[in-house]
PDB file of N, CA and C in Angstrom:
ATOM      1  N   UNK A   1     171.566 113.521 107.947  1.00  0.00           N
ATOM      2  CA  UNK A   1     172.078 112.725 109.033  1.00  0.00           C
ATOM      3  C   UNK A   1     170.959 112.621 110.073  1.00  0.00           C
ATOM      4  N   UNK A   2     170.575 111.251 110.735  1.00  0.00           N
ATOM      5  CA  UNK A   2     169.646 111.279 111.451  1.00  0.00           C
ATOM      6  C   UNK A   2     170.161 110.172 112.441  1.00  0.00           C
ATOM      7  N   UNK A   3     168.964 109.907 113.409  1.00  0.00           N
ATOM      8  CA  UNK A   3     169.329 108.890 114.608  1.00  0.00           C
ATOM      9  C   UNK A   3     167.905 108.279 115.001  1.00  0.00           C
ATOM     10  N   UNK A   4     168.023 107.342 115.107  1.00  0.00           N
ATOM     11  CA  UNK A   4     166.775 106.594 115.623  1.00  0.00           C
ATOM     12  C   UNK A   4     166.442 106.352 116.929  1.00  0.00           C
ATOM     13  N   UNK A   5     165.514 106.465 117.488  1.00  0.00           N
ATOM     14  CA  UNK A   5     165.513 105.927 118.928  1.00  0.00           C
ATOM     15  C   UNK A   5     164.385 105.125 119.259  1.00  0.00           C
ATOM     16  N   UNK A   6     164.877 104.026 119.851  1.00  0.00           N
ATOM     17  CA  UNK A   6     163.830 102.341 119.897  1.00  0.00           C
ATOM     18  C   UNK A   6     163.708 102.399 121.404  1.00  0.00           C
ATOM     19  N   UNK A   7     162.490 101.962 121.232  1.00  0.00           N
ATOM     20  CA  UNK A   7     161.881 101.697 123.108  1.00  0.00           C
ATOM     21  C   UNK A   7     160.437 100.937 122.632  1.00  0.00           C
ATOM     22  N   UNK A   8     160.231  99.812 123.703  1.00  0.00           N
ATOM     23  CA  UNK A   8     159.453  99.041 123.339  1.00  0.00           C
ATOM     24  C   UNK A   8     158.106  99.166 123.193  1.00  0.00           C
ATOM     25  N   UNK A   9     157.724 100.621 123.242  1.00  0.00           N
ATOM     26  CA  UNK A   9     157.080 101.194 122.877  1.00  0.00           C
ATOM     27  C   UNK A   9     156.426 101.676 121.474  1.00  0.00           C
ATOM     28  N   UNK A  10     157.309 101.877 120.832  1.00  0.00           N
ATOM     29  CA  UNK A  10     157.896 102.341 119.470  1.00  0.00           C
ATOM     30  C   UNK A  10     159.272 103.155 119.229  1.00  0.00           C
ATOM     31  N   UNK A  11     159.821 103.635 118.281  1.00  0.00           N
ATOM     32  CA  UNK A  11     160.351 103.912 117.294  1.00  0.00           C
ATOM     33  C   UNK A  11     159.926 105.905 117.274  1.00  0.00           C
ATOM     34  N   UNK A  12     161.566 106.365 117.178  1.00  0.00           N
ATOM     35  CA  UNK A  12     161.529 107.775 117.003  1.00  0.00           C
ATOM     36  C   UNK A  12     162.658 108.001 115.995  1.00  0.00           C
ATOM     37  N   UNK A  13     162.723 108.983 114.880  1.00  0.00           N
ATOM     38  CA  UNK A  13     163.996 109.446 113.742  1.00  0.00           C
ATOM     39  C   UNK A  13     163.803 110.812 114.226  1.00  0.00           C
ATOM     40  N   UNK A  14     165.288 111.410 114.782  1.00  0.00           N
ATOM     41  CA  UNK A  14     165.370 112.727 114.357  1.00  0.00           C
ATOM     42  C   UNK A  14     166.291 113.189 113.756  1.00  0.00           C
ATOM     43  N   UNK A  15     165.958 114.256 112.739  1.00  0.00           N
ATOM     44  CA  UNK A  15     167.298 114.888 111.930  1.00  0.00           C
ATOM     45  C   UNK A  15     167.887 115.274 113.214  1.00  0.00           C
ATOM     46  N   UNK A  16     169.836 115.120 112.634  1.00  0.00           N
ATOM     47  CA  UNK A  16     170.517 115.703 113.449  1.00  0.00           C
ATOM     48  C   UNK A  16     170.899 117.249 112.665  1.00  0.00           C
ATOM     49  N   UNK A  17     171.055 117.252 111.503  1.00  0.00           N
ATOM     50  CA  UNK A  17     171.487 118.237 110.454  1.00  0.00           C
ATOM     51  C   UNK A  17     170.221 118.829 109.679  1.00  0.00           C
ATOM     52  N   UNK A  18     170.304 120.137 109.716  1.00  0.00           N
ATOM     53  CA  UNK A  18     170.953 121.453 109.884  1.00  0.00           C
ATOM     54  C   UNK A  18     170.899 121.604 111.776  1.00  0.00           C
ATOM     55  N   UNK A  19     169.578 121.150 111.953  1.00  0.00           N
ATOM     56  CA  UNK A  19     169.316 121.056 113.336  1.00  0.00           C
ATOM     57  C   UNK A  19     168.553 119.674 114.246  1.00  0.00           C
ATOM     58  N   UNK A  20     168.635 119.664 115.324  1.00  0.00           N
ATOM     59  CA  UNK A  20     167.683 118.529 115.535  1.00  0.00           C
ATOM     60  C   UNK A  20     166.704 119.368 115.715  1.00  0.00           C
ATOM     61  N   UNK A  21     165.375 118.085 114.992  1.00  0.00           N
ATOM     62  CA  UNK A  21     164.492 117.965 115.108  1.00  0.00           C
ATOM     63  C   UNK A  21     163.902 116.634 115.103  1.00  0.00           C
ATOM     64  N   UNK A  22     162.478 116.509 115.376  1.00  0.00           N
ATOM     65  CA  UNK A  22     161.608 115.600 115.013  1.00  0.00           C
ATOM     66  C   UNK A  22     160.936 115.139 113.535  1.00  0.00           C
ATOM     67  N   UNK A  23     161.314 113.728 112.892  1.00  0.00           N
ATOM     68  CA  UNK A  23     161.430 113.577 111.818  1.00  0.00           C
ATOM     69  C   UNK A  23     160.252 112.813 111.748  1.00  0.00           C
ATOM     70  N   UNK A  24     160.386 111.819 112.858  1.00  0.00           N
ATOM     71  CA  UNK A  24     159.272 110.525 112.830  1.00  0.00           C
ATOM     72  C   UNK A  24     158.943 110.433 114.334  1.00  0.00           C
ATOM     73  N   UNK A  25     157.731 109.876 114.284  1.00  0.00           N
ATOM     74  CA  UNK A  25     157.411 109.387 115.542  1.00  0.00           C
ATOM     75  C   UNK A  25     156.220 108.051 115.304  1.00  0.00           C
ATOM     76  N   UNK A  26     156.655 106.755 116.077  1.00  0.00           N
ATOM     77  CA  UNK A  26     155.876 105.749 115.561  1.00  0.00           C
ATOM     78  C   UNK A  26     155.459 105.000 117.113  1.00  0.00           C
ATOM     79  N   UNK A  27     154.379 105.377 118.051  1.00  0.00           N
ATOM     80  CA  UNK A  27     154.113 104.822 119.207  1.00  0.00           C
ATOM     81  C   UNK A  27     154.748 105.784 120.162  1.00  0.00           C
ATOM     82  N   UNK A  28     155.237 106.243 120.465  1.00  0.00           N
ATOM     83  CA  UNK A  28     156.007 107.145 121.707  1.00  0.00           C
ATOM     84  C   UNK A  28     155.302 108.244 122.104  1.00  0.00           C
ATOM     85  N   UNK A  29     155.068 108.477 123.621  1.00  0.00           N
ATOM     86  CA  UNK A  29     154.388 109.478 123.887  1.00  0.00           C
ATOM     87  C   UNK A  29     154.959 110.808 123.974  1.00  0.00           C
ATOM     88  N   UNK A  30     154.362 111.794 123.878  1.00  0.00           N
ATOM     89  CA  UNK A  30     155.333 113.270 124.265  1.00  0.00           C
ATOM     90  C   UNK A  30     156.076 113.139 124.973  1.00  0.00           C
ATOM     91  N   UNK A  31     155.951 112.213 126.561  1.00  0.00           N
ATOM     92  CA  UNK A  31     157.016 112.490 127.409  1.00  0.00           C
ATOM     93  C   UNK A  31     158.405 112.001 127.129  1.00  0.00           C
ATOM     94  N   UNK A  32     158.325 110.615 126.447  1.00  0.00           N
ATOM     95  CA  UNK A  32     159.643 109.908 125.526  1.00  0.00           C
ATOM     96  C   UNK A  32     159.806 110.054 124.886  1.00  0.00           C
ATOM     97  N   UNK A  33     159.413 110.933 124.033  1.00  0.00           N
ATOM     98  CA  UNK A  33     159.418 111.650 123.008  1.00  0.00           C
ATOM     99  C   UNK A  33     160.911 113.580 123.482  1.00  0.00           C
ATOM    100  N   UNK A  34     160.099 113.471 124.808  1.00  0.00           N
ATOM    101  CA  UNK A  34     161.179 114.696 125.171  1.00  0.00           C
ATOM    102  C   UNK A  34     162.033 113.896 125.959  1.00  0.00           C
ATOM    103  N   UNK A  35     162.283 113.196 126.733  1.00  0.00           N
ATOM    104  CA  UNK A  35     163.145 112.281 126.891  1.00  0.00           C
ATOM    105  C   UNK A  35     164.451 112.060 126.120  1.00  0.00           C
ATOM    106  N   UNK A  36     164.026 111.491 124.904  1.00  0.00           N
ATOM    107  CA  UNK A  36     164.976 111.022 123.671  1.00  0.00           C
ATOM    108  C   UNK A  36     165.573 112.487 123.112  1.00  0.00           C
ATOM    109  N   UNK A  37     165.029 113.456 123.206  1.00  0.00           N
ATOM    110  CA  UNK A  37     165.088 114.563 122.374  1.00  0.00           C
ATOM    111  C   UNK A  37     165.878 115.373 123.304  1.00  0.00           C
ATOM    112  N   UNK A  38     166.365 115.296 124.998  1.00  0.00           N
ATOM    113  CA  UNK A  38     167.046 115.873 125.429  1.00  0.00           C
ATOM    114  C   UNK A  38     168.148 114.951 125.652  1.00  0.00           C
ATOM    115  N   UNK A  39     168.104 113.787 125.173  1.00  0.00           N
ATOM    116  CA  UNK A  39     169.331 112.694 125.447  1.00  0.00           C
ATOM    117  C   UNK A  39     170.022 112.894 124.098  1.00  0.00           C
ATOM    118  N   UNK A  40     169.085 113.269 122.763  1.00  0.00           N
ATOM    119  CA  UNK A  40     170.063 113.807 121.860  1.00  0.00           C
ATOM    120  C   UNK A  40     170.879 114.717 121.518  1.00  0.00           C
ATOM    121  N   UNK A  41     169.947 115.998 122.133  1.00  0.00           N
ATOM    122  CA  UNK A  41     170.492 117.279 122.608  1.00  0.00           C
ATOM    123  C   UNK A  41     172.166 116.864 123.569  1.00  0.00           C
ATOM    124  N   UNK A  42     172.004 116.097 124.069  1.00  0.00           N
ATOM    125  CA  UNK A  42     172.920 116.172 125.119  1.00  0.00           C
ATOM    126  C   UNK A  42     174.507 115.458 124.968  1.00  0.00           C
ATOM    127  N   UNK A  43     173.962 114.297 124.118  1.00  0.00           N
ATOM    128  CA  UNK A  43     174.880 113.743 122.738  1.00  0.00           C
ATOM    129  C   UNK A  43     175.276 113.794 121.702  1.00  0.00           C
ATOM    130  N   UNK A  44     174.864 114.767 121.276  1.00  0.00           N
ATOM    131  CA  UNK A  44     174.840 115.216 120.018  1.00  0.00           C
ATOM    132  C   UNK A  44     175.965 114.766 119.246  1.00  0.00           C
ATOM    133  N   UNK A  45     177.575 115.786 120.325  1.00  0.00           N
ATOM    134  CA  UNK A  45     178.761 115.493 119.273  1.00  0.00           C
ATOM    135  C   UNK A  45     178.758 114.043 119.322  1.00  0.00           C
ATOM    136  N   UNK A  46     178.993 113.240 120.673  1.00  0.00           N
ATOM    137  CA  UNK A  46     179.227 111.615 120.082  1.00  0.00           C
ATOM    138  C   UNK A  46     178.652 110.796 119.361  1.00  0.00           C
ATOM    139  N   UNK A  47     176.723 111.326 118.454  1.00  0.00           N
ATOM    140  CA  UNK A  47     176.608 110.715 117.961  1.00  0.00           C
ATOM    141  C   UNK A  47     176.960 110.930 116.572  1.00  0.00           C
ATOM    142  N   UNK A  48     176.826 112.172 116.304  1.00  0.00           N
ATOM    143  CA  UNK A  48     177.647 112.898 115.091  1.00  0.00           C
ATOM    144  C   UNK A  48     178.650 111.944 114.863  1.00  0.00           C
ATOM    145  N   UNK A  49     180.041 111.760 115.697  1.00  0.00           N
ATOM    146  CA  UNK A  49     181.123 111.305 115.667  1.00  0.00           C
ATOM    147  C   UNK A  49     180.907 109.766 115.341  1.00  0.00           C
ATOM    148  N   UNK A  50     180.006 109.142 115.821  1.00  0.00           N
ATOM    149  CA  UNK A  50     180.125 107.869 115.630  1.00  0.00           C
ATOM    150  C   UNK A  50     179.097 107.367 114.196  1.00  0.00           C
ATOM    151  N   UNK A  51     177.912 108.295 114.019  1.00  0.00           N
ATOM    152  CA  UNK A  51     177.382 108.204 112.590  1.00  0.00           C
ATOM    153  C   UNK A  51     178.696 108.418 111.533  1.00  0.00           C
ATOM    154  N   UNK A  52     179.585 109.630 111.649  1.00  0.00           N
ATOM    155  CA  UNK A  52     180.813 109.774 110.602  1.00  0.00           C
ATOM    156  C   UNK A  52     181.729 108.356 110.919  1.00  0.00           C
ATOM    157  N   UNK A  53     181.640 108.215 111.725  1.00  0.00           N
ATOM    158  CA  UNK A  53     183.236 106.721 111.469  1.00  0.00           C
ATOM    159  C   UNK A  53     182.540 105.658 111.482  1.00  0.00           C
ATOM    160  N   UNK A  54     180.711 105.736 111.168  1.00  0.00           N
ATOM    161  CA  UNK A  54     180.167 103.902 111.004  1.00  0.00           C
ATOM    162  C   UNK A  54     180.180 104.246 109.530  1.00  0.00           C
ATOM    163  N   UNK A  55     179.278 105.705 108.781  1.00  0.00           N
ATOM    164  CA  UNK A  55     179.079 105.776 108.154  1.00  0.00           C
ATOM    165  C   UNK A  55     179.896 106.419 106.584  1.00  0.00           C
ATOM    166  N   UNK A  56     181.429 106.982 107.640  1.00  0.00           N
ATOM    167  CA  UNK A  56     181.829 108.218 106.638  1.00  0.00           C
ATOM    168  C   UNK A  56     181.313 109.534 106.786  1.00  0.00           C
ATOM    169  N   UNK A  57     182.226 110.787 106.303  1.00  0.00           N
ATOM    170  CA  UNK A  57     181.061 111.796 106.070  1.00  0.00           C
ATOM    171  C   UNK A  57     180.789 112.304 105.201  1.00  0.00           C
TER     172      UNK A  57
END
């Protein structure tokens, strides 16, 4: 299970499962890089929740 994060910058994938982490990084600097990575941290269950009811689980 993963999540993408777009900024016109570039493009970030992080696993959400077993843990988040950093999967990809394509243009983004460290700082949006921790940015995105504490906005996932911080969302976690709703995106969980909404990857299972776009995707199934």
């Amino acid at each position: 299970m993963h999540v993408h994060v777009s900024h016109t910058d570039g493009e970030a994938k992080f696993w959400l499962e077993p843990k988040i982490e950093l999967a990809l990084n394509q243009g983004l600097s460290q700082k949006q890089l921790n940015e995105a990575l504490n906005l996932v941290h911080a969302h976690h269950t709703e995106i969980i929740d909404a990857w299972r009811t776009h995707f199934g689980s």
